[in-house]
C-alpha atoms as a PDB file:
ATOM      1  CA  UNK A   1       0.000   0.000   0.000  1.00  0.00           C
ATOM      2  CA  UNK A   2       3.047   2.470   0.152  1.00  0.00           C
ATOM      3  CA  UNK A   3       1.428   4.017  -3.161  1.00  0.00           C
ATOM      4  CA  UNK A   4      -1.405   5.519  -1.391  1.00  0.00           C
ATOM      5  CA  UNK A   5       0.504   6.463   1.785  1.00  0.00           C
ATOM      6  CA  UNK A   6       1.587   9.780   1.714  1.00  0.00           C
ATOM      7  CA  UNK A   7       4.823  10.935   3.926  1.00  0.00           C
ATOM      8  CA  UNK A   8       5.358  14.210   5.093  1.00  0.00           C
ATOM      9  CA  UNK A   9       8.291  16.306   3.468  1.00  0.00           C
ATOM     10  CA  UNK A  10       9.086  19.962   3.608  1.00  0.00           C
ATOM     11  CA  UNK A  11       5.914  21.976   1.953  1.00  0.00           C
ATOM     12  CA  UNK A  12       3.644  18.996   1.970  1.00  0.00           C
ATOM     13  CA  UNK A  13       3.498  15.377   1.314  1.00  0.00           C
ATOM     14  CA  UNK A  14       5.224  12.858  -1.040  1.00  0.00           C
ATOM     15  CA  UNK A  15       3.055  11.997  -4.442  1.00  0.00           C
ATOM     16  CA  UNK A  16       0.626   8.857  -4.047  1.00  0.00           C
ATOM     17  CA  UNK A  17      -1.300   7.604  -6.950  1.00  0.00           C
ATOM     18  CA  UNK A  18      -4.027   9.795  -5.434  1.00  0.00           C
ATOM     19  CA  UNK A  19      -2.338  12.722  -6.228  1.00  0.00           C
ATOM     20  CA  UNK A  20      -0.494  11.650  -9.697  1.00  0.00           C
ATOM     21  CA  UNK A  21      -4.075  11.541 -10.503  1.00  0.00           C
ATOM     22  CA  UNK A  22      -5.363  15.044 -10.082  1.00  0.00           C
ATOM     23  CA  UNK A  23      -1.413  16.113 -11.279  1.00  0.00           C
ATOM     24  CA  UNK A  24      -2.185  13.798 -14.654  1.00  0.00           C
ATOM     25  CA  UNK A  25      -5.701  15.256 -15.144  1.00  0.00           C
ATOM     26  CA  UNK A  26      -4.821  18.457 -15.337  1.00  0.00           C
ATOM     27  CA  UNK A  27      -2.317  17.883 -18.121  1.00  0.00           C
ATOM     28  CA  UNK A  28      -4.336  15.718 -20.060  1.00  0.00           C
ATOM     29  CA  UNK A  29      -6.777  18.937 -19.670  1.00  0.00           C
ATOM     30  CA  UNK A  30      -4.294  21.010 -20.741  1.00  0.00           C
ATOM     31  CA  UNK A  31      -3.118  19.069 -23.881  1.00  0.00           C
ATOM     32  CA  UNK A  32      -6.307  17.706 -25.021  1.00  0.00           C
ATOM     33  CA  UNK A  33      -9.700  20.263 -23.453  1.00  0.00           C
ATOM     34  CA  UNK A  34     -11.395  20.344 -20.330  1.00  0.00           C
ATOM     35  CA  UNK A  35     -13.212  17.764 -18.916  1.00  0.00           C
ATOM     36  CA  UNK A  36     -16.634  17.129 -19.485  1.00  0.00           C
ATOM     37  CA  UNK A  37     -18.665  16.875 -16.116  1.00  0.00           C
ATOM     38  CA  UNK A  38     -21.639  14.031 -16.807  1.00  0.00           C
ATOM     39  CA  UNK A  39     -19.833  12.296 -14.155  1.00  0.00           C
ATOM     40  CA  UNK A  40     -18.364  13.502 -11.194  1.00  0.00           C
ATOM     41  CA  UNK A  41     -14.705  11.777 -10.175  1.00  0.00           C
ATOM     42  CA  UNK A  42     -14.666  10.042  -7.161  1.00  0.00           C
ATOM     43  CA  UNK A  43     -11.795   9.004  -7.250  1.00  0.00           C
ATOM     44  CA  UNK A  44      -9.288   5.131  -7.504  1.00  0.00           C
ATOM     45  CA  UNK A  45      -9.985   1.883  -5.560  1.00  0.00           C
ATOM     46  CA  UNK A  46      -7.985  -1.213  -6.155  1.00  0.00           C
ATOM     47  CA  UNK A  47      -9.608  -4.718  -8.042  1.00  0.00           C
ATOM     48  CA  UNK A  48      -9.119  -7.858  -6.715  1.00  0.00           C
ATOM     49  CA  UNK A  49      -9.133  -9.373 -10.008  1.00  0.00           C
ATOM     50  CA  UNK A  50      -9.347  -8.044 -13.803  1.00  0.00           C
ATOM     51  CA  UNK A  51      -7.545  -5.133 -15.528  1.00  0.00           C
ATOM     52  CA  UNK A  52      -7.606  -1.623 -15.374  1.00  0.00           C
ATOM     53  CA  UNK A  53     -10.884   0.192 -16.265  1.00  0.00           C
ATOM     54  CA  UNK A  54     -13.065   3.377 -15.764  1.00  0.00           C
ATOM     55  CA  UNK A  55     -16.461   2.059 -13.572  1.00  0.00           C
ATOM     56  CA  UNK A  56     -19.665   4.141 -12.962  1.00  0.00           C
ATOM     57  CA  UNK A  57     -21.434   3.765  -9.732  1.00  0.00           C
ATOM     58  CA  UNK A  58     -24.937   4.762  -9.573  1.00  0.00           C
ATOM     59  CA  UNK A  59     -24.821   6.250 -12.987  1.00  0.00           C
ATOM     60  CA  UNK A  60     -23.422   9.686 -11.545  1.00  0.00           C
ATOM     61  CA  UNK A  61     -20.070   9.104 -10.618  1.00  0.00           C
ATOM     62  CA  UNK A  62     -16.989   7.931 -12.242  1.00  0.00           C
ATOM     63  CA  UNK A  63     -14.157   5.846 -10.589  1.00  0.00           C
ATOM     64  CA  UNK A  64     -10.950   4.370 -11.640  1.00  0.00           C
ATOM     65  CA  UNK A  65      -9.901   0.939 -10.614  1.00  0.00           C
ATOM     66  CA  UNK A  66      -5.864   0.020 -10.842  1.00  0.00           C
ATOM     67  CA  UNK A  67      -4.715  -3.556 -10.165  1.00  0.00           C
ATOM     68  CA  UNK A  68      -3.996  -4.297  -6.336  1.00  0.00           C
ATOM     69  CA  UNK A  69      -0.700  -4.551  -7.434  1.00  0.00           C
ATOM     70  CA  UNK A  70      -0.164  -0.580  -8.464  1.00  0.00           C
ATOM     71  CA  UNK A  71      -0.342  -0.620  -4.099  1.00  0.00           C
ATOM     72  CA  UNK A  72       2.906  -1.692  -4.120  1.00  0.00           C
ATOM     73  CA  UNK A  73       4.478  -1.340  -7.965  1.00  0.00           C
ATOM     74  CA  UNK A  74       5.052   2.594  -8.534  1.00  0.00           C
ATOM     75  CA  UNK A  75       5.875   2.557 -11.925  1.00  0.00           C
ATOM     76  CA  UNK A  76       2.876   0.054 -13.197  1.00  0.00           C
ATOM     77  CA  UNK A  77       0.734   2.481 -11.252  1.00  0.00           C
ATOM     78  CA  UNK A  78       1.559   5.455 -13.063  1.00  0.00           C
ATOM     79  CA  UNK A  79       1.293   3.326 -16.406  1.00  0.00           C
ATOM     80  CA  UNK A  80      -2.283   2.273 -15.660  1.00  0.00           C
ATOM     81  CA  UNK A  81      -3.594   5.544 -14.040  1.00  0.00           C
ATOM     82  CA  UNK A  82      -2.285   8.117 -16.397  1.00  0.00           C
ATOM     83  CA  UNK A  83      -4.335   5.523 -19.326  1.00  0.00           C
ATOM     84  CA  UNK A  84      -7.267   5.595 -17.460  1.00  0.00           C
ATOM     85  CA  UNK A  85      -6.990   9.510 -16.347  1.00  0.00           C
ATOM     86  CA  UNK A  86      -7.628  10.173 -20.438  1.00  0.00           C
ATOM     87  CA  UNK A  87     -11.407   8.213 -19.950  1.00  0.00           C
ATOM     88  CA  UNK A  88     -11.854  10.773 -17.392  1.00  0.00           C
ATOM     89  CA  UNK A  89     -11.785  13.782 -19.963  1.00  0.00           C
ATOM     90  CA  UNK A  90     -15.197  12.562 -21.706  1.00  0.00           C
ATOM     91  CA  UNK A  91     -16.997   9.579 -19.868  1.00  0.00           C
ATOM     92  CA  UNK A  92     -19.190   7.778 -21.646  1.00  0.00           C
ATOM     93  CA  UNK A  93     -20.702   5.444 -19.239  1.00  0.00           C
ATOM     94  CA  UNK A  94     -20.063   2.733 -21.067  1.00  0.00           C
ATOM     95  CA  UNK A  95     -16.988  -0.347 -20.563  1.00  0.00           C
ATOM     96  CA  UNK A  96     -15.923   0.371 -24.362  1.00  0.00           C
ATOM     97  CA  UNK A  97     -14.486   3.494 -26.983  1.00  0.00           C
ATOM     98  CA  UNK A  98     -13.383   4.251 -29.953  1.00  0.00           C
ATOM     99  CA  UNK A  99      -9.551   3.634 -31.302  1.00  0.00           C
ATOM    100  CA  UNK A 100      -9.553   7.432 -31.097  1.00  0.00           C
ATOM    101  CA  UNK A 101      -9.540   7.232 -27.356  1.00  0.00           C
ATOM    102  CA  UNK A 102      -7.784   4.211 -26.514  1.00  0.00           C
ATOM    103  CA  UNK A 103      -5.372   5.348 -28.756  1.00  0.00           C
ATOM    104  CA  UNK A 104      -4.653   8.788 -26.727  1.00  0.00           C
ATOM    105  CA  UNK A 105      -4.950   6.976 -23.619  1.00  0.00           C
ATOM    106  CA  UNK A 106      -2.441   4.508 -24.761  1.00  0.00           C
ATOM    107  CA  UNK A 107      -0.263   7.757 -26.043  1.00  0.00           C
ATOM    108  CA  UNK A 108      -0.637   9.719 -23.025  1.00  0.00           C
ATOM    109  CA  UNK A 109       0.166   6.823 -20.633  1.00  0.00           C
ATOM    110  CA  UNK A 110       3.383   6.192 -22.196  1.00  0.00           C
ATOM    111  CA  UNK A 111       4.573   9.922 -22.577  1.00  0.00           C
ATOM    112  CA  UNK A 112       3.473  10.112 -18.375  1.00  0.00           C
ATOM    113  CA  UNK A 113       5.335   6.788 -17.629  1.00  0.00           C
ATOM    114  CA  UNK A 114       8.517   7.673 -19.857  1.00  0.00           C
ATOM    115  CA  UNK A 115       8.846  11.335 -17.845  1.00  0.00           C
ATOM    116  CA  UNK A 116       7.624  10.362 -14.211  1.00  0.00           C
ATOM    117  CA  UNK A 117       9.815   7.034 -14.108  1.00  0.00           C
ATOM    118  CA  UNK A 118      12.847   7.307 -16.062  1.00  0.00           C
ATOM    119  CA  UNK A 119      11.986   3.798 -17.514  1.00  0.00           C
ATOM    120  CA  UNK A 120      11.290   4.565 -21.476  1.00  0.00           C
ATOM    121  CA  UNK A 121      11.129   0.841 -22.082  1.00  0.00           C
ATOM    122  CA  UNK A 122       8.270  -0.304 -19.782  1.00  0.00           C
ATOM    123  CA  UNK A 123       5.352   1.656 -21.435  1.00  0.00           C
ATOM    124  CA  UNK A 124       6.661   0.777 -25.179  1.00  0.00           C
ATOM    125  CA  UNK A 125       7.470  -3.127 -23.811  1.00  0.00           C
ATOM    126  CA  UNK A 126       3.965  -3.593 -22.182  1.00  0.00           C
ATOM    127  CA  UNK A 127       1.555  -1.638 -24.907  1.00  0.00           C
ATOM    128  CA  UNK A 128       3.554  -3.594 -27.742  1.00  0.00           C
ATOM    129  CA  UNK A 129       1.925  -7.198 -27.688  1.00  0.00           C
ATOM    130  CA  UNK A 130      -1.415  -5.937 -27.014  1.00  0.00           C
ATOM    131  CA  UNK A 131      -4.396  -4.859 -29.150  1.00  0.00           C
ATOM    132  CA  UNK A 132      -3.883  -1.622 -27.198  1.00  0.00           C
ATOM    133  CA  UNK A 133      -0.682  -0.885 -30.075  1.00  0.00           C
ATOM    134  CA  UNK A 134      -2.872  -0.406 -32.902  1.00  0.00           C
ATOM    135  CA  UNK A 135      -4.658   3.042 -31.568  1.00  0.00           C
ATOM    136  CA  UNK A 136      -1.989   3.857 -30.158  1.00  0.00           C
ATOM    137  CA  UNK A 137       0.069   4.021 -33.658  1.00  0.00           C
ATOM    138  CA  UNK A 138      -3.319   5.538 -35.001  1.00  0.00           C
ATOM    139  CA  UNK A 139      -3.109   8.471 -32.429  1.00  0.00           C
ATOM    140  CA  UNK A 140       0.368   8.880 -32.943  1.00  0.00           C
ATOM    141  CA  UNK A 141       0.097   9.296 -36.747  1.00  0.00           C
ATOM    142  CA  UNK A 142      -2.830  11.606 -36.117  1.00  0.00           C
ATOM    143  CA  UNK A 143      -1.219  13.932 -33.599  1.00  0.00           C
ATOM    144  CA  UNK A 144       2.242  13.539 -35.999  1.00  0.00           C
ATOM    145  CA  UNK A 145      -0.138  15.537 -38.509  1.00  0.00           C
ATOM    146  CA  UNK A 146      -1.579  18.074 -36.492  1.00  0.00           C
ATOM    147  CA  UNK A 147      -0.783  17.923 -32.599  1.00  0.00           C
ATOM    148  CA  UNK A 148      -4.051  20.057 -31.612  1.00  0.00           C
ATOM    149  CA  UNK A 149      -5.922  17.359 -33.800  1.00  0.00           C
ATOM    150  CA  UNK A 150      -7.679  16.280 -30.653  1.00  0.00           C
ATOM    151  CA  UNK A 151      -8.508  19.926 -28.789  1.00  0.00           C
ATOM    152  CA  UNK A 152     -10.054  20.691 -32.406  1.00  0.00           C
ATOM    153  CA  UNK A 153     -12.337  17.858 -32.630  1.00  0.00           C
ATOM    154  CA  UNK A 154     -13.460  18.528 -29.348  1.00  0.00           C
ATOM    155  CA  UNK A 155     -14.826  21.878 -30.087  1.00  0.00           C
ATOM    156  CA  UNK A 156     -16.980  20.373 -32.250  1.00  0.00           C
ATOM    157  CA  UNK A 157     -17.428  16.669 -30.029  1.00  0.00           C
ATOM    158  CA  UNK A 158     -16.486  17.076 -26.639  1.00  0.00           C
ATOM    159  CA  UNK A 159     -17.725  13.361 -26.276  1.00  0.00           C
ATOM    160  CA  UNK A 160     -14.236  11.346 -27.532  1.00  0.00           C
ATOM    161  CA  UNK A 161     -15.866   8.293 -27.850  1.00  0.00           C
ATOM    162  CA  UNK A 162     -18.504  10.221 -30.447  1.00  0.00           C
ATOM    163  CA  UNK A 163     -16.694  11.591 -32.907  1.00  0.00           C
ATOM    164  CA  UNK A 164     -17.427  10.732 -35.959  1.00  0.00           C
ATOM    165  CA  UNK A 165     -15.650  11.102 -39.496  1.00  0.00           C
ATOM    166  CA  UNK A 166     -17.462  14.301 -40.270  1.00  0.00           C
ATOM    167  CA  UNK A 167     -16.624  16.012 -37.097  1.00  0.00           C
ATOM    168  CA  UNK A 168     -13.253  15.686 -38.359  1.00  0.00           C
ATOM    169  CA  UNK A 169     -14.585  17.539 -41.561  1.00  0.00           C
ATOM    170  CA  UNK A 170     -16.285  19.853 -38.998  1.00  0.00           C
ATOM    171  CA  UNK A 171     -13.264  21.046 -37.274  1.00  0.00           C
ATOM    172  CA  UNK A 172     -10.915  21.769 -40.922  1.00  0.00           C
ATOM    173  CA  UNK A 173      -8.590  18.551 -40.074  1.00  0.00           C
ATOM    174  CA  UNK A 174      -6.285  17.910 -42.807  1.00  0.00           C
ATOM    175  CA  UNK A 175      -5.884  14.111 -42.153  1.00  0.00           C
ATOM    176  CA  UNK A 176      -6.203  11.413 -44.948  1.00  0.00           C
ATOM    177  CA  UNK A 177      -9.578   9.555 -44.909  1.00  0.00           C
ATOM    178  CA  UNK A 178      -8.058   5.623 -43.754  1.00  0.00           C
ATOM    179  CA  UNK A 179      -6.491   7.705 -40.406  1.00  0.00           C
ATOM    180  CA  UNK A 180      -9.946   8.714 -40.054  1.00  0.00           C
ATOM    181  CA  UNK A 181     -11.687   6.056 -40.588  1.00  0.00           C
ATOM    182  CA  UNK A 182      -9.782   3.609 -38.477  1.00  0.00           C
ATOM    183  CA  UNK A 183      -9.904   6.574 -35.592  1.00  0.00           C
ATOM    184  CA  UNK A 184     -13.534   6.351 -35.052  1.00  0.00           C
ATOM    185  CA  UNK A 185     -14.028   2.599 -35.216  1.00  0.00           C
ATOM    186  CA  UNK A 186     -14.919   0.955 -32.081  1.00  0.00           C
ATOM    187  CA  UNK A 187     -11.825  -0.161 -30.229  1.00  0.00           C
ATOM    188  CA  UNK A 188     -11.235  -4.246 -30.161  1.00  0.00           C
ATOM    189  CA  UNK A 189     -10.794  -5.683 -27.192  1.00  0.00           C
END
């Protein structure tokens, strides 16, 4: 549990994943538009069993679940929250997305876990065999084009998961048609 124990230091406390998650939101805010509020963020419990995911208790609220191990593994914390923080930016209420989203959640967890752990090999090493790579490479390609692709298309669709091909056309994106296409198909799981 030494992940969500905080320890006093001079000015304040020591990071927890607690904390990583309100310092993550705001730069996936920052980088990509504000958060919708449909939900409201209660915040990250730990699963006994199963992966990762956003949940939605009572169909108000919004709450991120990390493996029990994250309790004890820094570095697979930060991985799995910093994905999950990008769900947070446009919940859908739903257990599945588009390739646009998994894709920048997939993008954004590696460029968080890269910076905040000094390992550049454990994002690349664990997103690689997984069906998590595709979007990711779609995202990459997209933001390679035009790196305010997403804060665009969320003037016109604040809803991630809901964009469509011609909110692309909407929001004057450059970006050839099979990107597009293969953006705003659902994500395979």
């Amino acid at each position: 549990m030494v992940n969500f124990i905080a320890q006093r230091m001079s000015g304040g406390y020591t990071y927890t994943l607690t904390t990583y998650a309100t310092k993550y939101l705001a730069e996936a805010e920052s980088l990509y538009g504000p958060r919708m509020t449909n939900y409201i963020y209660a915040g990250i419990e730990l699963v006994a069993e199963g992966g990762p995911r956003t949940w939605y208790p009572q169909n108000k609220y919004v709450v991120i679940q990390l493996t029990h191990s994250t309790a004890s593994n820094l570095r697979q914390g930060i991985f799995q929250l910093s994905h999950e923080v990008i769900h947070l930016l446009s919940p859908n209420g739903m257990s599945t997305t588009n390739n646009l989203e998994e894709g920048l959640a997939t993008l954004f967890s590696k460029k968080v876990t890269d910076r905040d752990t000094g390992d550049e090999d454990y994002a690349e090493i664990s997103i690689a065999p997984t069906k998590y790579y595709y979007p990711y490479t779609l995202v990459s390609q997209l933001l390679d084009i035009n790196p305010d692709a997403v804060i665009e298309l969320r003037k016109v669709q604040p809803m991630i998961s809901s964009i469509t091909k011609g909110d692309f056309l909407k929001a004057n994106l450059e970006i050839p048609e099979e990107l597009i296409e293969e953006l705003v198909k659902p994500m395979e799981y």
